[in-house]
Protein backbone atom coordinates (compact mmCIF):
# COMPACT_ATOMS: atom_id res chain seq x y z
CA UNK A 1 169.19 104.56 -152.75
CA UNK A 2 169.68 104.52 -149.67
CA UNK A 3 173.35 105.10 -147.41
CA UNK A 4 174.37 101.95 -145.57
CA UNK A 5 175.32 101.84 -141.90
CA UNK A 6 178.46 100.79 -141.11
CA UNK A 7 178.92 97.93 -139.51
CA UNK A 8 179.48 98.27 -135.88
CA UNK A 9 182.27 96.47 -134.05
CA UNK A 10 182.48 95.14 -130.53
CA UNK A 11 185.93 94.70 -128.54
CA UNK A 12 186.43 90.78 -127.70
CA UNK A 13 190.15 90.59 -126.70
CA UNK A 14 192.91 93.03 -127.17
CA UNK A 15 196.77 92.70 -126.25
CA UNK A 16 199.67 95.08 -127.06
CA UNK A 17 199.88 93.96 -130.69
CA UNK A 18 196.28 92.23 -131.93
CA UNK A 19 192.42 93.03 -130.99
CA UNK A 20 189.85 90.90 -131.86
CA UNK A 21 186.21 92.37 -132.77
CA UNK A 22 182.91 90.92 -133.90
CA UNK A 23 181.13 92.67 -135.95
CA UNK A 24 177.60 93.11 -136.34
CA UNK A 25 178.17 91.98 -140.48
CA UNK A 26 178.78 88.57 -138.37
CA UNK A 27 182.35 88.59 -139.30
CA UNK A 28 185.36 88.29 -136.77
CA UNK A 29 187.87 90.81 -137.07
CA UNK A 30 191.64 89.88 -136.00
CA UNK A 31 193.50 93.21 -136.20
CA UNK A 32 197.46 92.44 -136.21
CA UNK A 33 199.06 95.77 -136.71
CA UNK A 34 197.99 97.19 -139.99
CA UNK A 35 196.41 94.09 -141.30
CA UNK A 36 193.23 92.91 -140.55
CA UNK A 37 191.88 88.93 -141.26
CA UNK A 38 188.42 88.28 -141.64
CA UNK A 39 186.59 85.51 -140.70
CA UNK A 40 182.99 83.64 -140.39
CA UNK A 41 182.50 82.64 -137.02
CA UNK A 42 182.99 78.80 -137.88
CA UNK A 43 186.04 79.90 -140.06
CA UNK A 44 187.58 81.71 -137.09
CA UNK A 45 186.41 79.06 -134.25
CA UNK A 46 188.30 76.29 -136.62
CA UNK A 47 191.10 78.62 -136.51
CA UNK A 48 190.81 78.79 -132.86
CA UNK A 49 191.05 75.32 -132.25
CA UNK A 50 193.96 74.66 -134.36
CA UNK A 51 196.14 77.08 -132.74
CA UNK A 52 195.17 75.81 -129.23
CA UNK A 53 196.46 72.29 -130.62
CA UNK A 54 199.42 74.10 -132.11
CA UNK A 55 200.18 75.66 -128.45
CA UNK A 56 199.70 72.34 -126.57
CA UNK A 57 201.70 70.50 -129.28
CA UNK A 58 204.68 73.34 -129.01
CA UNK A 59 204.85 73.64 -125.13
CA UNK A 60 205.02 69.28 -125.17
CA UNK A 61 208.47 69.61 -127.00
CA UNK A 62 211.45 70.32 -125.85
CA UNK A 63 213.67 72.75 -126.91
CA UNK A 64 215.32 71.85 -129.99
CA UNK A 65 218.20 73.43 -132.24
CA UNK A 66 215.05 74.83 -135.21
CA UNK A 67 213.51 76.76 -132.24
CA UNK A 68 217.07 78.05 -131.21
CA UNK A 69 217.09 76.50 -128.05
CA UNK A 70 214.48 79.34 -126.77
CA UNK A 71 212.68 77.68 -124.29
CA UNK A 72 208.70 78.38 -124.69
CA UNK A 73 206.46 80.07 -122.21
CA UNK A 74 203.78 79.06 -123.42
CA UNK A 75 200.64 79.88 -121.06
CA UNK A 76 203.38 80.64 -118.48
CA UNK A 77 204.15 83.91 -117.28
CA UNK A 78 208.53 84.25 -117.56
CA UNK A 79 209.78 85.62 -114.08
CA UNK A 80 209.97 89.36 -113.77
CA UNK A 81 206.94 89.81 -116.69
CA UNK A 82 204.21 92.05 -115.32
C-alpha cells in the first residue's frame, strides 16, 4: 500500500482572524481561529453569495436597538483604521 500525499493548500485570502485555502482535494478551506469549515466549491460559492446578500441587506438598515445602536461599516473603512 502505498503512503498518500497530502493534500496541498494554496493561500486565497487571509485577514487577522480567517484564511481561506483551496486545496488540491478540491475542497475550500475557511480557517477561523482553531476551527476549520470545509466546503465543495459550489457549497462554498453558495455560501459566498449569501453573505454578500447578508452584507448589502445589513448596511441598508439603519441602526436599530437589536444591533445596539452600533452603526455598521460595512465595506467602509471607520476614520483613523489603517
Amino acid at each position: 500500500m502505498q503512503p498518500t500525499r497530502p493534500c496541498q493548500r494554496t493561500r486565497l485570502a487571509t485577514s487577522a482572524m480567517v484564511t481561506i485555502d483551496a486545496c488540491s482535494c478540491a475542497m475550500i478551506h475557511v480557517n477561523v481561529g482553531a476551527t476549520t469549515l470545509r466546503f465543495t466549491p459550489e457549497a462554498f460559492e453558495g455560501l459566498s453569495a449569501l453573505i454578500l446578500e447578508a452584507v448589502a441587506e445589513l448596511a441598508a438598515r439603519p441602526p436599530s436597538d437589536h444591533d445596539g445602536g452600533l452603526p455598521l461599516h460595512l465595506g467602509r473603512r471607520v476614520r483613523g483604521e489603517a
